[in-house]
Protein backbone atom coordinates (compact mmCIF):
# COMPACT_ATOMS: atom_id res chain seq x y z
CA UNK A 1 -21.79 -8.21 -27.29
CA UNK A 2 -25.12 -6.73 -28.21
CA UNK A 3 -28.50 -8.40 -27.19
CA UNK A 4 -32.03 -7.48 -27.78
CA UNK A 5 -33.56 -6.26 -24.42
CA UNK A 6 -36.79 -7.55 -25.36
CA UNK A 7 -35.51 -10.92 -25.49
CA UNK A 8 -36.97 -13.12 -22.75
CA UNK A 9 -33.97 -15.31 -22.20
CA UNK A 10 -31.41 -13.80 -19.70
CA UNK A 11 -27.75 -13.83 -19.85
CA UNK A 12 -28.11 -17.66 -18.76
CA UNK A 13 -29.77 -19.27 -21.53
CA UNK A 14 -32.63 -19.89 -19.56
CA UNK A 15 -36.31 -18.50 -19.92
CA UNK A 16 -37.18 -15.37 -17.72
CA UNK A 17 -40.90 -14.36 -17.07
CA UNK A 18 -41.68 -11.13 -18.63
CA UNK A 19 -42.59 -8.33 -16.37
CA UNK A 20 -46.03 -7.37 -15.45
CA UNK A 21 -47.38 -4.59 -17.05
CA UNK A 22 -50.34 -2.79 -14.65
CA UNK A 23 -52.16 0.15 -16.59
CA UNK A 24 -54.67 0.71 -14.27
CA UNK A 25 -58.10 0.45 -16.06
CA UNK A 26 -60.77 2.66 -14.36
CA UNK A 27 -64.56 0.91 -13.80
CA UNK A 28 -65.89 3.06 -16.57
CA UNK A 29 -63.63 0.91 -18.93
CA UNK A 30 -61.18 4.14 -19.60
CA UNK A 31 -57.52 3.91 -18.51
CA UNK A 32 -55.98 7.01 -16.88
CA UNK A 33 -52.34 6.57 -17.48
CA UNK A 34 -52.47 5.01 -21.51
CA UNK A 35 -52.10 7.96 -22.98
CA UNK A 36 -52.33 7.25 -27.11
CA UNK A 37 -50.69 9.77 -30.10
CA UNK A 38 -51.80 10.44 -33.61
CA UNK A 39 -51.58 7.45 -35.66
CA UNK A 40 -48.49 6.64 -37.15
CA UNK A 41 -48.97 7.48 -40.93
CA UNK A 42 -50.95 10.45 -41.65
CA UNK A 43 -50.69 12.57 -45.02
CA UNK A 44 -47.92 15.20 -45.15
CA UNK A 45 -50.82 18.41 -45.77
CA UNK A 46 -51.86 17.32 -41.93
CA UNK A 47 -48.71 18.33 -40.61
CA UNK A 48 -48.07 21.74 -38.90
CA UNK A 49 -46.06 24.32 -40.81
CA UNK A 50 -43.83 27.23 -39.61
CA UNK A 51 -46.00 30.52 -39.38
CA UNK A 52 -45.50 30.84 -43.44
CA UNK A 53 -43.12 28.10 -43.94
CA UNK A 54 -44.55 25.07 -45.14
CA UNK A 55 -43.57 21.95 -43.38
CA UNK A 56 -42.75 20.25 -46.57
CA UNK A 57 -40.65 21.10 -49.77
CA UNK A 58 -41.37 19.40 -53.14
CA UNK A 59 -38.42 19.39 -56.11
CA UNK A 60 -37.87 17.52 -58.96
CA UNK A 61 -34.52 15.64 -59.66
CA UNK A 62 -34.62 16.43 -63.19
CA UNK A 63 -36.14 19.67 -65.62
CA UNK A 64 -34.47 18.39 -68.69
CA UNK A 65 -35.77 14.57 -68.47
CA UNK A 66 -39.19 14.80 -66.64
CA UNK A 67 -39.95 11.29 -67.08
CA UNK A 68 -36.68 9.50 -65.70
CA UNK A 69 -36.56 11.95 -62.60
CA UNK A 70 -36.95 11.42 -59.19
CA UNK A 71 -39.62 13.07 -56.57
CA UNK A 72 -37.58 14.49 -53.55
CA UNK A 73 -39.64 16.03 -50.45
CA UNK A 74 -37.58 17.05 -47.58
CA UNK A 75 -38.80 18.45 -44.46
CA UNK A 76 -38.51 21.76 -43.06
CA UNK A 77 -39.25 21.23 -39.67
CA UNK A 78 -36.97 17.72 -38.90
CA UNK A 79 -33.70 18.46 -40.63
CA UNK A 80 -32.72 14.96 -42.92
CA UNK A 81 -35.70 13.69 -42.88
CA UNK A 82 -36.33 13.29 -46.78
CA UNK A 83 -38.40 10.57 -48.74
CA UNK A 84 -37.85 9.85 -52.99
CA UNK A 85 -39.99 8.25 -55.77
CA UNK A 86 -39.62 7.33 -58.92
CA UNK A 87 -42.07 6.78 -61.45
């Protein structure tokens, strides 16, 4: 049986306080342990490329019908990662 971990019922049925989450917030207002990452869309000429590889490959579905074919970009730093458009 799978069950969503961030469910607050327990295996009872019954409600179960969530944790307590302490981050430690200095006096100056900053918090030492939060650490935050780069937001999570950012354009794909930001990313980092491979000394002269770029990190992204463009192709086109279709030479002979330009206007029914789809845009493929696949990465060449994350193996399958891929995204398509039409239109």
């Amino acid at each position: 049986v799978l069950r969503n971990i961030f469910d607050p019922v327990n295996e009872t049925g019954k409600w179960k306080k969530p944790k307590h989450i302490n981050i430690n917030i200095e006096p100056n207002g900053s918090s030492r342990h939060l650490k935050v990452g780069p937001p999570l869309l950012t354009p794909l000429s930001e990313d980092a490329s491979l000394e002269t590889t770029p990190a992204w490959s463009v192709r086109q579905s279709s030479l002979l019908l330009p206007e029914s074919a789809v845009a493929a970009v696949r990465s060449n730093i994350w193996p399958g990662a891929f995204a398509f458009a039409i239109g």
